[in-house]
Every structure is written in structure tokens, then in C-alpha cells.
N, C-alpha and C. Protein backbone atom coordinates (compact mmCIF):
# COMPACT_ATOMS: atom_id res chain seq x y z
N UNK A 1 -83.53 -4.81 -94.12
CA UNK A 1 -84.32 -6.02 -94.03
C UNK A 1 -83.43 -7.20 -94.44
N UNK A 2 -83.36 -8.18 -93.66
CA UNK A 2 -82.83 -9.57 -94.37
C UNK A 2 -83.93 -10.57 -94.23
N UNK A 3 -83.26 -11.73 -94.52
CA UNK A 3 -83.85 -12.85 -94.88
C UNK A 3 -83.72 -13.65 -93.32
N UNK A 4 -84.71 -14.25 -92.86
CA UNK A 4 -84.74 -15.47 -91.57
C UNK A 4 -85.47 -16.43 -91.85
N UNK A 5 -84.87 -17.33 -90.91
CA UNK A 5 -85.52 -18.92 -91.39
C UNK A 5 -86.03 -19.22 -89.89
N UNK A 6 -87.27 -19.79 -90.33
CA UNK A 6 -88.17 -20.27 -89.56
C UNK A 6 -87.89 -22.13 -89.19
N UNK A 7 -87.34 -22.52 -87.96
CA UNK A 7 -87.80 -24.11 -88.13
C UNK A 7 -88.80 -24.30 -87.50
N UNK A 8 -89.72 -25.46 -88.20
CA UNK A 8 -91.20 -25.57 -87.44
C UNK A 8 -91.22 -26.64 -88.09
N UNK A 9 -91.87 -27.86 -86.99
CA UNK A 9 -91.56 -29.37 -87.39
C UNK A 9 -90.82 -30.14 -88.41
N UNK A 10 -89.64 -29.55 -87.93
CA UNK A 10 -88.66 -30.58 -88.46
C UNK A 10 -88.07 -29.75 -90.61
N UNK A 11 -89.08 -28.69 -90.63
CA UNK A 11 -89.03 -27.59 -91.80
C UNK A 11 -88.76 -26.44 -91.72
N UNK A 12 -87.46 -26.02 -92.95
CA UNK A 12 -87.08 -24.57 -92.47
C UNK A 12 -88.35 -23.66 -93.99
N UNK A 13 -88.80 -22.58 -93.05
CA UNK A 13 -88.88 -21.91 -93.76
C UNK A 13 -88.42 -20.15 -93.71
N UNK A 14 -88.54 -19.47 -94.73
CA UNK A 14 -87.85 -18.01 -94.43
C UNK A 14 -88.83 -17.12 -94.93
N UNK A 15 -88.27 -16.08 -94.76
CA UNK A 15 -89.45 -15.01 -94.46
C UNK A 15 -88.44 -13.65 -94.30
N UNK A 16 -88.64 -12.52 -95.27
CA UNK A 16 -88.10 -11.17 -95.58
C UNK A 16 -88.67 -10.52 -94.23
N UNK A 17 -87.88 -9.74 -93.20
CA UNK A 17 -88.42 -8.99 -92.48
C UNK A 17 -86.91 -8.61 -91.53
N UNK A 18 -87.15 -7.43 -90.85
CA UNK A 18 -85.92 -7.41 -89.60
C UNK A 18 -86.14 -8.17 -88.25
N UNK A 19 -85.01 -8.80 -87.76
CA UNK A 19 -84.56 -9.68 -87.18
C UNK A 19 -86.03 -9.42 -85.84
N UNK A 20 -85.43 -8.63 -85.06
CA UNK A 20 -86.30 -7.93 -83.59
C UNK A 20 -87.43 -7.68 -83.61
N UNK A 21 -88.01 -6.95 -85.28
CA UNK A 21 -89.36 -6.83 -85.17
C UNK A 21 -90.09 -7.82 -85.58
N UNK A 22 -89.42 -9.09 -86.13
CA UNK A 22 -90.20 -9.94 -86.57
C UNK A 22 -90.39 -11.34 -85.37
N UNK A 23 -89.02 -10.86 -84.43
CA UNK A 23 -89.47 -11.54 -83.10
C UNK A 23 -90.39 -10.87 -82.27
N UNK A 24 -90.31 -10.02 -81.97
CA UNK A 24 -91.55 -9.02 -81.51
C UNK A 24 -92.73 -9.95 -82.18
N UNK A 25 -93.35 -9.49 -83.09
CA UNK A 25 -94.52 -9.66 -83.67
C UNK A 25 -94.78 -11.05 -83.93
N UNK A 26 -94.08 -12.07 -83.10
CA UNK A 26 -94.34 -13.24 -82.64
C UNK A 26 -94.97 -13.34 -81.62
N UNK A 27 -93.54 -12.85 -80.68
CA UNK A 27 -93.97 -13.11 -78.82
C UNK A 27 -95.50 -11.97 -78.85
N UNK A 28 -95.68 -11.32 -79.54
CA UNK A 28 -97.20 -10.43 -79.51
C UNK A 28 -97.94 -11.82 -79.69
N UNK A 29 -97.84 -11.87 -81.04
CA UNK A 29 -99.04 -13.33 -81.72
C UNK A 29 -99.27 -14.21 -80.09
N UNK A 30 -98.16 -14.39 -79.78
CA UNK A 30 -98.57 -15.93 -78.76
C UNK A 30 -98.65 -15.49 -77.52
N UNK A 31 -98.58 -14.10 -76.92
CA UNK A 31 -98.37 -13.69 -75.86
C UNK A 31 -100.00 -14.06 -75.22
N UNK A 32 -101.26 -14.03 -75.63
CA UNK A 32 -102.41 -14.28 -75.37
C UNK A 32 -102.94 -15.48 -75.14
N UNK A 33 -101.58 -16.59 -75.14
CA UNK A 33 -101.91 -17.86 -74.72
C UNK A 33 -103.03 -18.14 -76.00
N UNK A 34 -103.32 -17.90 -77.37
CA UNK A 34 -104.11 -18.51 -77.88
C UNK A 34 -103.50 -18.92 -79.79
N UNK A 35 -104.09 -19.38 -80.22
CA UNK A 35 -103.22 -19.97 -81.87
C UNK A 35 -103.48 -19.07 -82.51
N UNK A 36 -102.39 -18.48 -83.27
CA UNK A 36 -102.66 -17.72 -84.44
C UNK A 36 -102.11 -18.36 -85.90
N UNK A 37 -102.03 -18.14 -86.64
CA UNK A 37 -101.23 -18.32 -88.30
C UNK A 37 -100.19 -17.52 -88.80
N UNK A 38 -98.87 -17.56 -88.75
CA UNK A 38 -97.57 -17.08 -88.83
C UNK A 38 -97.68 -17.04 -90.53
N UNK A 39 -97.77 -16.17 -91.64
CA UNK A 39 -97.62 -15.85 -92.67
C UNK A 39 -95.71 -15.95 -92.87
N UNK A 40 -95.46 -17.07 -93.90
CA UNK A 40 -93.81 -17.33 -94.19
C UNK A 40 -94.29 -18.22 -95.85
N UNK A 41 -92.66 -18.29 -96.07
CA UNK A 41 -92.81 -18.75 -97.13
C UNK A 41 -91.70 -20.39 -97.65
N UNK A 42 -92.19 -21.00 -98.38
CA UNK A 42 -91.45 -22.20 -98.62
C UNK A 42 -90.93 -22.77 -99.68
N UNK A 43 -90.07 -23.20 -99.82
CA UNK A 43 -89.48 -23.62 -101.02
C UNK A 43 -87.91 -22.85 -101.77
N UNK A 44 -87.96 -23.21 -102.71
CA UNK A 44 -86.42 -22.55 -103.17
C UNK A 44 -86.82 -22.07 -104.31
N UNK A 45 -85.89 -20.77 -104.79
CA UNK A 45 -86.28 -20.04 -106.28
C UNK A 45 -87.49 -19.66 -106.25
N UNK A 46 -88.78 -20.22 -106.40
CA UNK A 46 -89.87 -20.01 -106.57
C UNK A 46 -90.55 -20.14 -105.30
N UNK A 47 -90.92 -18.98 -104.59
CA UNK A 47 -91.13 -19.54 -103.48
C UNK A 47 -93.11 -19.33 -103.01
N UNK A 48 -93.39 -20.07 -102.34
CA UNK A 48 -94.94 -20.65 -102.07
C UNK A 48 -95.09 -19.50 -100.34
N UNK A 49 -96.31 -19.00 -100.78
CA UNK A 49 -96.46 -18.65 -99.67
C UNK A 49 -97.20 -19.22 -98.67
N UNK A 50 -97.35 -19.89 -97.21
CA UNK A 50 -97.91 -21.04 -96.85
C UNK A 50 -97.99 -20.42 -95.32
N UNK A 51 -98.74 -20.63 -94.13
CA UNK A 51 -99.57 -20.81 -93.11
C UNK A 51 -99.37 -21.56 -92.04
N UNK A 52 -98.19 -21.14 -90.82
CA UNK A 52 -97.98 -22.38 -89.69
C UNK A 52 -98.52 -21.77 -88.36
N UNK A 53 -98.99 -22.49 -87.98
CA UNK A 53 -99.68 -22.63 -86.78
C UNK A 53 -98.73 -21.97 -85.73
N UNK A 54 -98.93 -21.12 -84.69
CA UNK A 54 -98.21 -21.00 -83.92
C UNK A 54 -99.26 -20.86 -82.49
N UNK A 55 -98.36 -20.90 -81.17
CA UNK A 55 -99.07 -21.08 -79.87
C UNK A 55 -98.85 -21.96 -78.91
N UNK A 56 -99.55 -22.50 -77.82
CA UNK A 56 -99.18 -22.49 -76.63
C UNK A 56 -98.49 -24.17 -77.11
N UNK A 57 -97.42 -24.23 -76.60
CA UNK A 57 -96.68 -25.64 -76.89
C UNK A 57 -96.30 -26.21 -78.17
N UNK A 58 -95.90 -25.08 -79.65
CA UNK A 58 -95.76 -25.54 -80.11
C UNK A 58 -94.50 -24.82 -80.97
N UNK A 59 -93.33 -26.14 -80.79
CA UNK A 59 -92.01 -25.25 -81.29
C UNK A 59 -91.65 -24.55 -82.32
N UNK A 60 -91.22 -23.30 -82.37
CA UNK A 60 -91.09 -22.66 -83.36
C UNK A 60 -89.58 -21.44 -83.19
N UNK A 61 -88.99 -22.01 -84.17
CA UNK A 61 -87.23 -21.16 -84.03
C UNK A 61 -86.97 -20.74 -84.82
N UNK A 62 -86.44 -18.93 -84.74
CA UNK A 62 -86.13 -18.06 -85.69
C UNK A 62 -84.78 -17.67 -85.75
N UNK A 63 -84.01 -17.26 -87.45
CA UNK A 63 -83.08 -17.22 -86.57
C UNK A 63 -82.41 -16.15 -88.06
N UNK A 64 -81.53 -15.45 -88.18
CA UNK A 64 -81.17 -14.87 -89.44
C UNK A 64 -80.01 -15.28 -89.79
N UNK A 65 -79.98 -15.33 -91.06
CA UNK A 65 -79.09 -15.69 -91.91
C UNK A 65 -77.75 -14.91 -92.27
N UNK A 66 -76.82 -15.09 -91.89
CA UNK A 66 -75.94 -14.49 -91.59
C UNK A 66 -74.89 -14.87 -93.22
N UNK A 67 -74.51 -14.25 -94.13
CA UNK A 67 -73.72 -14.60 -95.02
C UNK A 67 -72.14 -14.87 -94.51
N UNK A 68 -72.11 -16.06 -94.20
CA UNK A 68 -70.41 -16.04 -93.86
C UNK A 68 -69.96 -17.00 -93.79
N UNK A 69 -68.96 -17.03 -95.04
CA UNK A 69 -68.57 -18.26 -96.20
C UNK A 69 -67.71 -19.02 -95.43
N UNK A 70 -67.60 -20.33 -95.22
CA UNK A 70 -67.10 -21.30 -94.91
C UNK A 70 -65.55 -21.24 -95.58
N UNK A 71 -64.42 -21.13 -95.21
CA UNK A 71 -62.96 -21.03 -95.87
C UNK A 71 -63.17 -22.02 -96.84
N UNK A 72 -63.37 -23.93 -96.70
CA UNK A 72 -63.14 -24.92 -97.40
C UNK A 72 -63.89 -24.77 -98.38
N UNK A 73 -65.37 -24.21 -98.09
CA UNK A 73 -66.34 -24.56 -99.67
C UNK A 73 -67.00 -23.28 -99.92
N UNK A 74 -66.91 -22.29 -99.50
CA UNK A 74 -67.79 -21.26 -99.96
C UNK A 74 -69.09 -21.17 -99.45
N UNK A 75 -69.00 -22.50 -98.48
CA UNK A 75 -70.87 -22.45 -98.50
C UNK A 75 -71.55 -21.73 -97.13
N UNK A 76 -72.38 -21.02 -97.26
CA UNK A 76 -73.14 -20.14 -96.42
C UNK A 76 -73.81 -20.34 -95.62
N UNK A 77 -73.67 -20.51 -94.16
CA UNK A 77 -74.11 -21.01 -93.50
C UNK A 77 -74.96 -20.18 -92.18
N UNK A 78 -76.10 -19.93 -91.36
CA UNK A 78 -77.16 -19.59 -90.85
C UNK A 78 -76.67 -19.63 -88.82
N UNK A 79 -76.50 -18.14 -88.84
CA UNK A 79 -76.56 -17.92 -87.13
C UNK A 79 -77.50 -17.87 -86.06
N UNK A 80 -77.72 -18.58 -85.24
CA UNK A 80 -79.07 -18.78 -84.85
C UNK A 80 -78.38 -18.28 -82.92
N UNK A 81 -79.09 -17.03 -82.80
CA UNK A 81 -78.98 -16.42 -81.47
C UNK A 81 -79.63 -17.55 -80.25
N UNK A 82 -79.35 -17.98 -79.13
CA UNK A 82 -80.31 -18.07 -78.49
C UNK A 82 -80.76 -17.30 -77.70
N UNK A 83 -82.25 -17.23 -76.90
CA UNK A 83 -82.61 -16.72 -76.29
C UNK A 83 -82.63 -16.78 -75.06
């Protein structure tokens, strides 16, 4: 299991699950052309569990977090596949 980040208006949030099944169990949610509520979570350290809308026309990008340190700063930065 890793960690993926969700962007949804203009906010990342992440969410513990594997990469494929947690795209799966999207394209399911919206495959019926109707709105459901995507269970994720927000914030840093302490994190809030919170409720985004998902469905017909409304953007939503997943993507996993890939640990792989930048040479200059160490800092960790996020691979986002497209589809």
C-alpha cells in the first residue's frame, strides 16, 4: 500500500490505498454517470478525514507518490502517470 494524492479544486489531498485499485474504485464510483462522495483525507501530521464530491464533469487527479529525492535539496517530489 502507498500513499496518493488526490487534486480536486485547486487542493491536494492523499489517501493510503494501492495505486490501480484505488483507480478502479473510482472509474466504478463515476462509471453510472451519477455523484458519489470520495472518502480522503487532509491536512499535514494530523490528518482530517473529509468528503469530495466526485462525477459527471468534475475534475479529479490521482496520482502516487513516488519517493525520489531531488540531487540539490533532498526534497521529494510526486509522479503523476497520465492516462
Amino acid at each position: 500500500m502507498s500513499r496518493l494524492e488526490i487534486l480536486y479544486d485547486g487542493e491536494v489531498y492523499t489517501v493510503p490505498a494501492e495505486e490501480d485499485a484505488y483507480r478502479a474504485r473510482v472509474l466504478e464510483l463515476i462509471s453510472d454517470g451519477r455523484f458519489h462522495w470520495l472518502e480522503v483525507n487532509r491536512g499535514e501530521g494530523r490528518l482530517e478525514p473529509i468528503g469530495l464530491l466526485i462525477g459527471p464533469g468534475i475534475p479529479i487527479a490521482i496520482g502516487a507518490l513516488e519517493p525520489s529525492a531531488r540531487a540539490d535539496d533532498d526534497v521529494y517530489t510526486a509522479h503523476v502517470e497520465e492516462a
